[in-house]
Protein backbone atom coordinates (compact mmCIF):
# COMPACT_ATOMS: atom_id res chain seq x y z
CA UNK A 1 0.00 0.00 0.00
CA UNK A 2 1.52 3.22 -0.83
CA UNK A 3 1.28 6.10 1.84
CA UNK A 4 0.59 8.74 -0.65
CA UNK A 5 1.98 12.69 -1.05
CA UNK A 6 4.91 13.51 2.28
CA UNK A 7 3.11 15.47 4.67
CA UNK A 8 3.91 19.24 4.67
CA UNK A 9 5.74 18.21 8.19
CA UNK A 10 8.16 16.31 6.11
CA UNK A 11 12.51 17.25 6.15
CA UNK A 12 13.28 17.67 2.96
CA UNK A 13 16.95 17.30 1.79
CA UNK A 14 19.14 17.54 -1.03
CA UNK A 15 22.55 15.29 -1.91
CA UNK A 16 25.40 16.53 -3.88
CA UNK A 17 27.73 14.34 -5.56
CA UNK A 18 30.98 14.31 -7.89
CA UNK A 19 31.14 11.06 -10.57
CA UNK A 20 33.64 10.06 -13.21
CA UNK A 21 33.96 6.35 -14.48
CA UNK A 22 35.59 4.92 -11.21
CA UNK A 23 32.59 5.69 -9.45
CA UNK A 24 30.10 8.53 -7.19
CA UNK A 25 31.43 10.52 -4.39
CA UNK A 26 29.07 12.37 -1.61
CA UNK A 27 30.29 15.69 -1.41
CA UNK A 28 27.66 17.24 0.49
CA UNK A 29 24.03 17.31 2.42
CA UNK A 30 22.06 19.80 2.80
CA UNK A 31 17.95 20.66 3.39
CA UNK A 32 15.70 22.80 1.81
CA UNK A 33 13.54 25.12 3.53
CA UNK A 34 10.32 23.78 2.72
CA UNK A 35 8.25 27.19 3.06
CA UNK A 36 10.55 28.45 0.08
CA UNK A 37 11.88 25.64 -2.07
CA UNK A 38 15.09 26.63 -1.45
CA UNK A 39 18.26 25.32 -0.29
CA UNK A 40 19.82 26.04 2.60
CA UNK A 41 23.43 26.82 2.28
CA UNK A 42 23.25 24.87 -1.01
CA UNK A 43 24.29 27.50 -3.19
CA UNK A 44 27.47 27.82 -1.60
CA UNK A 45 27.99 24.62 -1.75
CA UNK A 46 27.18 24.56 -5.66
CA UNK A 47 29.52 27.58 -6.23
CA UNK A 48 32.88 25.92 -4.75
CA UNK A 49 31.82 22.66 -6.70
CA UNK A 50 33.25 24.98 -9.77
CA UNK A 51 36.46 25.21 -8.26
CA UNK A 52 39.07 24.28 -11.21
CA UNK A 53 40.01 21.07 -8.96
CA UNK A 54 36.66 19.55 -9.64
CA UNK A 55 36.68 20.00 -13.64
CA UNK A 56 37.54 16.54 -14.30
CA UNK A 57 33.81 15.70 -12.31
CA UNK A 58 30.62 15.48 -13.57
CA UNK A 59 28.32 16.81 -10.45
CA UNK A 60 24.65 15.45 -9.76
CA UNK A 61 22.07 16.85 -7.00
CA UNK A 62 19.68 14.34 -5.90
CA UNK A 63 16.62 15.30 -3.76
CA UNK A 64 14.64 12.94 -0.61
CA UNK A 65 11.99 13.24 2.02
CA UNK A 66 12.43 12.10 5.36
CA UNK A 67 9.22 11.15 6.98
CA UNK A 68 9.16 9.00 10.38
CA UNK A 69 6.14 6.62 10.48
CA UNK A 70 5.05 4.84 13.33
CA UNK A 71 4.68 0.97 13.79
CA UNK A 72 1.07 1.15 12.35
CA UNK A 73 2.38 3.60 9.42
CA UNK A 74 1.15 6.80 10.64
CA UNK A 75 3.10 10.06 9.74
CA UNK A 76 5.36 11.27 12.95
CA UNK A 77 6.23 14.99 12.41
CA UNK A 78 10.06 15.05 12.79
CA UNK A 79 10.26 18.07 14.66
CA UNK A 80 8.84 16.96 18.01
């Protein structure tokens, strides 16, 4: 059974990694601010990412929802 659309109490977050053809690195977490759709601190993190050192690296951002569900599957807001 699928649980549906996060609730809006949901922690969003955001992964940043660096790839060539040996394999993926995680180069940084971060979380959005879900009021705004934005990242937090992510655009800093996106601007040294064009340092000359990582050239030789593809980059790729990949995006999650953390949601804690009780034992019966019941949404649990994460900031309690």
């Amino acid at each position: 059974m699928e649980l549906g659309e996060p609730p809006e109490c949901c922690y969003n977050v955001y992964f940043i990694t660096t790839y060539y053809d040996k394999g993926e690195r995680l180069v940084y977490i971060g979380k959005t601010d879900s009021q705004k759709s934005r990242f937090v601190n992510g655009h800093l993190a996106a601007l040294k990412l064009h340092n000359p050192k990582y050239n030789m690296f593809n980059k790729r951002i990949y995006f999650g929802t953390i949601i804690f569900l009780s034992k019966d599957k019941k949404y649990i807001p994460w900031n309690l």
